[in-house]
N, C-alpha and C. Protein backbone atom coordinates (compact mmCIF):
# COMPACT_ATOMS: atom_id res chain seq x y z
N UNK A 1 -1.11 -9.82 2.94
CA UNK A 1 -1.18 -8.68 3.81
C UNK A 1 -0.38 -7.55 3.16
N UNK A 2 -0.86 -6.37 3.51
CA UNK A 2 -0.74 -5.44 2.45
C UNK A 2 0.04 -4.03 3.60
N UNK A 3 1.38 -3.69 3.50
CA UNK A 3 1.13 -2.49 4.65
C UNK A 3 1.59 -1.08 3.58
N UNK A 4 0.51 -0.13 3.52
CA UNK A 4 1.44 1.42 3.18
C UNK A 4 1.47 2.37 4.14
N UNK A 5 1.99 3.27 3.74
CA UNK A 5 2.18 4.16 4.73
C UNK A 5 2.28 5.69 3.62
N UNK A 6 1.40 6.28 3.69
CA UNK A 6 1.67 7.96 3.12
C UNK A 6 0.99 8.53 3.60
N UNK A 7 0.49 9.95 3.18
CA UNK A 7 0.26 11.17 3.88
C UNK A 7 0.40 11.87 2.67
N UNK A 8 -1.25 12.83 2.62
CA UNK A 8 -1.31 13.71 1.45
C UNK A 8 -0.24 14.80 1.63
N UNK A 9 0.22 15.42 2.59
CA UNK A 9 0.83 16.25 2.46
C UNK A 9 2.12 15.98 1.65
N UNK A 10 2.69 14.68 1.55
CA UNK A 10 3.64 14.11 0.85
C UNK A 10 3.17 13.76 -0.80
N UNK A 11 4.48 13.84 -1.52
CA UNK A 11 3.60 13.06 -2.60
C UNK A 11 4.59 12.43 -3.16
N UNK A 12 4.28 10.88 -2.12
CA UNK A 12 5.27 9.71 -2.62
C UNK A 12 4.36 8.68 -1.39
N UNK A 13 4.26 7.24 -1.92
CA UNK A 13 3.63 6.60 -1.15
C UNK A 13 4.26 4.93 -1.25
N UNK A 14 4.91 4.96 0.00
CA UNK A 14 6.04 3.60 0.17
C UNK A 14 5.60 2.68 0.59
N UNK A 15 5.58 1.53 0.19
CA UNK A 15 4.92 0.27 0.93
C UNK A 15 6.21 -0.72 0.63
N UNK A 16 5.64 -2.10 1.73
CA UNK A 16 6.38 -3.52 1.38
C UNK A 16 4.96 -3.90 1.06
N UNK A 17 5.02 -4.74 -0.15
CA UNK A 17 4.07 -5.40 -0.38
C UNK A 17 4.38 -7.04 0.00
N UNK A 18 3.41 -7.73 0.30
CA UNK A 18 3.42 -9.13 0.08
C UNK A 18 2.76 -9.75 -1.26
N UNK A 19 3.19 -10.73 -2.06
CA UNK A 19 2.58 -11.56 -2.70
C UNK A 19 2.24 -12.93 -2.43
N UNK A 20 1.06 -13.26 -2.51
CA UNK A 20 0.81 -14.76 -2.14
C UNK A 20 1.31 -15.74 -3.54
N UNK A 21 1.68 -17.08 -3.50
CA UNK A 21 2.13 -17.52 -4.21
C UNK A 21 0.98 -17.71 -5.27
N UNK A 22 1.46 -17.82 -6.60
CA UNK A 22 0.56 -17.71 -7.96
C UNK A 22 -0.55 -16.33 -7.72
N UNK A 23 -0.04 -15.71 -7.16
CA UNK A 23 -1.25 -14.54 -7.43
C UNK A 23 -0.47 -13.46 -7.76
N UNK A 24 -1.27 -12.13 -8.12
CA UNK A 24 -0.28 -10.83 -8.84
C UNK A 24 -1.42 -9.67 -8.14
N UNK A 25 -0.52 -8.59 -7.73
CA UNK A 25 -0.55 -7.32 -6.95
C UNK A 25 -0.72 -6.72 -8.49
N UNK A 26 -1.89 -5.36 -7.96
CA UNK A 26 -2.10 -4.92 -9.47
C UNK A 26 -2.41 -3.48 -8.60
N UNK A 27 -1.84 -2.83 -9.14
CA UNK A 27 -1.77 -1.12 -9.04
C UNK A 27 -2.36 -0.31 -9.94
N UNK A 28 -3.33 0.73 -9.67
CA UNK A 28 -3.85 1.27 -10.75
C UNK A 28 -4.64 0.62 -11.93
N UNK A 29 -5.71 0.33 -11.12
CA UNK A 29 -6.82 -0.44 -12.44
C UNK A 29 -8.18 0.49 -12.21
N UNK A 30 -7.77 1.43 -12.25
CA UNK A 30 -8.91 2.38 -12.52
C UNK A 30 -8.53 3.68 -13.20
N UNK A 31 -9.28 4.93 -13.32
CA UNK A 31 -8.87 6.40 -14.15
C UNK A 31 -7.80 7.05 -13.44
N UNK A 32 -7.29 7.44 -13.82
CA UNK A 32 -5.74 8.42 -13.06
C UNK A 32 -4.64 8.71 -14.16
N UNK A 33 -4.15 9.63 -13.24
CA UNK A 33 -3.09 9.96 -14.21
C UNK A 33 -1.92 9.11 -13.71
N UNK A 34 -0.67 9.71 -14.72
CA UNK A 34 0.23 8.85 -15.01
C UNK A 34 1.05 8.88 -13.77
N UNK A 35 1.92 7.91 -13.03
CA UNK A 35 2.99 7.72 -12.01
C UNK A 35 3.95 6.73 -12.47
N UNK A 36 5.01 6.44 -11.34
CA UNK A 36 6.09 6.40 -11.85
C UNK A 36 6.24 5.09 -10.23
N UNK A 37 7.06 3.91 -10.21
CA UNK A 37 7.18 3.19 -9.46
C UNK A 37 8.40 2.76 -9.27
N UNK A 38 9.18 2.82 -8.37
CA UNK A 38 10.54 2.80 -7.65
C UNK A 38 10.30 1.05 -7.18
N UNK A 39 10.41 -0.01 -7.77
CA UNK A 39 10.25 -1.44 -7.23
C UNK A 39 11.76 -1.97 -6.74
N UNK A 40 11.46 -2.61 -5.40
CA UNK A 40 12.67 -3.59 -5.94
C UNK A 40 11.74 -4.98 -5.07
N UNK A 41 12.61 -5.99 -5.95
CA UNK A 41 12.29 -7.17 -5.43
C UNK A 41 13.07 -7.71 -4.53
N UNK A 42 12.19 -7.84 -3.53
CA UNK A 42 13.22 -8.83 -2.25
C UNK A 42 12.75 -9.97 -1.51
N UNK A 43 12.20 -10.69 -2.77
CA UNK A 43 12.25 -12.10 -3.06
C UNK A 43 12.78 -13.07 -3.29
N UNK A 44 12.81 -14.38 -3.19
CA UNK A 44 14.17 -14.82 -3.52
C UNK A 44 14.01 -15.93 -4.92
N UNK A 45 12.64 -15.06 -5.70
CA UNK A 45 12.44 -15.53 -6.93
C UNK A 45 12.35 -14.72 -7.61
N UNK A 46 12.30 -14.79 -9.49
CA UNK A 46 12.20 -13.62 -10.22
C UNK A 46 10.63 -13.32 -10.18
N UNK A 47 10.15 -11.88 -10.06
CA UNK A 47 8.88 -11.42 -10.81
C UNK A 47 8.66 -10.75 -11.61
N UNK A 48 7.63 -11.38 -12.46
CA UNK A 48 7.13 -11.05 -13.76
C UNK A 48 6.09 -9.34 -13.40
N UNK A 49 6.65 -8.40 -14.41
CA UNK A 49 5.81 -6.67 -13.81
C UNK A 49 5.14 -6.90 -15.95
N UNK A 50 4.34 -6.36 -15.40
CA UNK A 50 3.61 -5.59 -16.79
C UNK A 50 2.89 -4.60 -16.73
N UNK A 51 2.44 -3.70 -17.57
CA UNK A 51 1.48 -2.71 -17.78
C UNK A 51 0.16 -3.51 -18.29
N UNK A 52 -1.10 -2.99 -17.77
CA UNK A 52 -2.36 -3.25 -18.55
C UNK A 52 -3.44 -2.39 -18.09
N UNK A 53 -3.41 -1.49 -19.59
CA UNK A 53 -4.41 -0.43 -19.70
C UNK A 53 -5.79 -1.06 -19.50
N UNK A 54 -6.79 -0.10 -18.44
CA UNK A 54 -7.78 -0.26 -18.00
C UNK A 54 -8.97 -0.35 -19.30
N UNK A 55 -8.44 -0.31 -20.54
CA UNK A 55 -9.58 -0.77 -21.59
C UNK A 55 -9.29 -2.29 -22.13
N UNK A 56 -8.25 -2.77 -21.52
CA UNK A 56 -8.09 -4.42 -21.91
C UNK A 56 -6.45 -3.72 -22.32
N UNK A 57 -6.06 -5.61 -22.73
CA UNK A 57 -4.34 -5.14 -22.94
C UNK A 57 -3.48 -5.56 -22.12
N UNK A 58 -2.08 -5.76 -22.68
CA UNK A 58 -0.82 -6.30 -21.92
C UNK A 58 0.10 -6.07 -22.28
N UNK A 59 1.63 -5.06 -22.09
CA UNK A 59 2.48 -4.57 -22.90
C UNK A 59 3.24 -4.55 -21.66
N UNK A 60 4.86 -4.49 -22.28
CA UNK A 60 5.35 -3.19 -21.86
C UNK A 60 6.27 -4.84 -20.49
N UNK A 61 6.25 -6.04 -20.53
CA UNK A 61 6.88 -6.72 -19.69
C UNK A 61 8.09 -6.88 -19.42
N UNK A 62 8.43 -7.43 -18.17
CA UNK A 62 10.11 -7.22 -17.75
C UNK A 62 9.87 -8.32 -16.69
N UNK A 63 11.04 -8.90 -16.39
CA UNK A 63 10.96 -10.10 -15.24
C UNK A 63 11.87 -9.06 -14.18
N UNK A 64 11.72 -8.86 -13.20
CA UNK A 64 12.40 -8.59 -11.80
C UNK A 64 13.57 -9.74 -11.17
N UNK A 65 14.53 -9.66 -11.60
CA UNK A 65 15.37 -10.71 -10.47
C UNK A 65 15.52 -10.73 -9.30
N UNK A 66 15.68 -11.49 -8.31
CA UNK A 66 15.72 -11.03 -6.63
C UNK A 66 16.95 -10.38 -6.56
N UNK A 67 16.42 -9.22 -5.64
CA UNK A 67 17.12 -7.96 -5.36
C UNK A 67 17.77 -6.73 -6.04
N UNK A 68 16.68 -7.06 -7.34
CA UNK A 68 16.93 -6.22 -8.12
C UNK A 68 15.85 -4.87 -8.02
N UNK A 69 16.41 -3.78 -8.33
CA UNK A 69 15.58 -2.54 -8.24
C UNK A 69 15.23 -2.22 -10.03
N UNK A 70 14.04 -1.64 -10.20
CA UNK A 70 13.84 -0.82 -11.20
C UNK A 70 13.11 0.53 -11.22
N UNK A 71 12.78 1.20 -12.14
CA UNK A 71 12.01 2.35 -11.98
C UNK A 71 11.04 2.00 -13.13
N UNK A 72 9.49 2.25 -13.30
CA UNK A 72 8.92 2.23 -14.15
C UNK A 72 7.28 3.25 -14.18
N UNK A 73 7.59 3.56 -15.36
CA UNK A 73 6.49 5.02 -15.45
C UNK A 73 5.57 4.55 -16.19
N UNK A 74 4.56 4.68 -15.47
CA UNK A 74 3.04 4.07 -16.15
C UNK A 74 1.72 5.23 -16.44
N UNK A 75 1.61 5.08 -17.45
CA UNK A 75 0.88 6.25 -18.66
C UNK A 75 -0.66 6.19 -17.83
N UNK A 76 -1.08 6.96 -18.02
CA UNK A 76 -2.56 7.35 -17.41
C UNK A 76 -3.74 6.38 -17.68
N UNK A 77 -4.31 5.99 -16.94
CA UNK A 77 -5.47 5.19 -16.90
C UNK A 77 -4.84 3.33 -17.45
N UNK A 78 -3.73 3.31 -17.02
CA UNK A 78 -2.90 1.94 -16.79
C UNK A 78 -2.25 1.59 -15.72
N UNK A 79 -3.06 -0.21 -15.45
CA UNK A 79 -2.41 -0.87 -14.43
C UNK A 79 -0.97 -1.06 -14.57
N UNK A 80 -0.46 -1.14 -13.61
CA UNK A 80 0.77 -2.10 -12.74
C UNK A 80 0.68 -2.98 -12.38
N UNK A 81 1.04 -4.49 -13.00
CA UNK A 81 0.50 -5.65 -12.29
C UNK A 81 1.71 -6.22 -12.33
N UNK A 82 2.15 -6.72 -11.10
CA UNK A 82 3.25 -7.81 -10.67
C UNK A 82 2.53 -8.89 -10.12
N UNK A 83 3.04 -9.80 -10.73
CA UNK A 83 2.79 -10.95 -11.00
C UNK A 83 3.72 -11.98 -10.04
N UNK A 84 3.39 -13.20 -9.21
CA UNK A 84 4.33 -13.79 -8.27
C UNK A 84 3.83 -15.55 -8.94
N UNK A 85 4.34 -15.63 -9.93
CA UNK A 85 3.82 -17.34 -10.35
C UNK A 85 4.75 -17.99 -10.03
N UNK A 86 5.38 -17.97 -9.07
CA UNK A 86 5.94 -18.98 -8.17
C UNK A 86 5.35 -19.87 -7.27
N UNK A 87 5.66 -20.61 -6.41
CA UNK A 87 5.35 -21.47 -5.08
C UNK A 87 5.27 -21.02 -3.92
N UNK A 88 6.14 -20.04 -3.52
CA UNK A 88 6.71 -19.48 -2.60
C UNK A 88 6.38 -17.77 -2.40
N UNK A 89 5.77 -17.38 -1.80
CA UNK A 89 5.68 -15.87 -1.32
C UNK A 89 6.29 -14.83 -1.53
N UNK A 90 6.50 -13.85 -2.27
CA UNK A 90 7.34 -13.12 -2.63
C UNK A 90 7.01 -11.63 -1.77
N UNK A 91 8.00 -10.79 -2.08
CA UNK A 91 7.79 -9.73 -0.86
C UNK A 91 8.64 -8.35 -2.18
N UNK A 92 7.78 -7.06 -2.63
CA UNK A 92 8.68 -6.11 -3.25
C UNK A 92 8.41 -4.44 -2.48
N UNK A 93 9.67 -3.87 -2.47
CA UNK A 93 9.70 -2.61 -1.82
C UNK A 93 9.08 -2.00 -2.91
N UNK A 94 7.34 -0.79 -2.38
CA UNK A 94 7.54 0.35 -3.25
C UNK A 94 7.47 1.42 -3.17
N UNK A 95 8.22 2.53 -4.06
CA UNK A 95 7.56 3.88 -4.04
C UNK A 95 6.69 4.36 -4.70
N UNK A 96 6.29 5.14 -4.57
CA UNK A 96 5.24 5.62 -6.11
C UNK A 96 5.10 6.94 -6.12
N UNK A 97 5.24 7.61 -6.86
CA UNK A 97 5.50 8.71 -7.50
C UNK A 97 4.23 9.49 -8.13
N UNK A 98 3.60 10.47 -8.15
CA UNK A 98 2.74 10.86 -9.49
C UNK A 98 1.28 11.26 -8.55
N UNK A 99 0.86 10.18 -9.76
CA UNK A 99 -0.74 10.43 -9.37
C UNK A 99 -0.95 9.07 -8.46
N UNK A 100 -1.46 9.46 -7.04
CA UNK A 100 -1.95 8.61 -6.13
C UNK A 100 -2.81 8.39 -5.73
N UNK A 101 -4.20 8.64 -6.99
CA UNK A 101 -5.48 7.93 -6.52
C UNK A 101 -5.43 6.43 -7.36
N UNK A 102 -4.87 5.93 -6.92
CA UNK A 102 -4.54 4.54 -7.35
C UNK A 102 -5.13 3.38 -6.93
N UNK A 103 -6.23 2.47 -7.54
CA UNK A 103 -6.57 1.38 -6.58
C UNK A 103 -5.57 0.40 -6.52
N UNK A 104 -5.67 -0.68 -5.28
CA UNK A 104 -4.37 -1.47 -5.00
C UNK A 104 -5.83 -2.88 -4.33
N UNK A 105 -4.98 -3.68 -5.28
CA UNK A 105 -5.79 -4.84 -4.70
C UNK A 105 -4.70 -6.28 -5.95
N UNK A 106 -5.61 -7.90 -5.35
CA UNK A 106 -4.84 -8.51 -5.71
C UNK A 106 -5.88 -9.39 -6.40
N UNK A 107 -5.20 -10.42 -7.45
CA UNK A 107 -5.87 -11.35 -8.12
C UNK A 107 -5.21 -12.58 -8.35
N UNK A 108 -5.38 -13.78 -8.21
CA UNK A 108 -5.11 -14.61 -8.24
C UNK A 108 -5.25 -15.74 -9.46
């Protein structure tokens, strides 16, 4: 289950996301320009974040520890994919910054 909350007149768009266990939340897998993502994890496992540009590709990884915050700026026409390969359900605060025609969906 997925909740956001923004408003064009704003331009910042905050959600709690949920992750189901072994599956990964992927942000931006389509054309757009570049934004910028305010994460923190408030899980009580580490998650795995990467970049992967919408022509194929995987760069750019970092593990999330629980309750840790980061910031990360993602180049135009590249996903955001957090990744939850754990057992257990994970849950991360976000903001997002930039360009917000962003698709948001999940894969398992």
């Amino acid at each position: 289950m997925v909740f956001f909350s923004s408003c064009s007149v704003f331009s910042s768009l905050n959600s709690n996301t949920v992750i189901k266990p072994n599956d990964s939340f992927i942000l931006g897998n389509n054309e757009h320009g570049s934004f910028k993502v305010q994460l923190k994890n408030v899980s009580k496992n580490n998650l795995d974040v990467y970049h992967a540009p919408v022509g194929g590709g995987r760069h750019s990884g970092q593990t999330v520890k629980p309750n840790e915050s980061v910031t990360i700026r993602v180049d135009r026409n590249t996903a955001l994919v957090i990744e939850n390969s754990t057992a257990d359900t994970a849950s991360v605060d976000l903001k997002v910054t930039g360009d917000l025609g962003l698709s948001m969906g999940y894969k398992n």
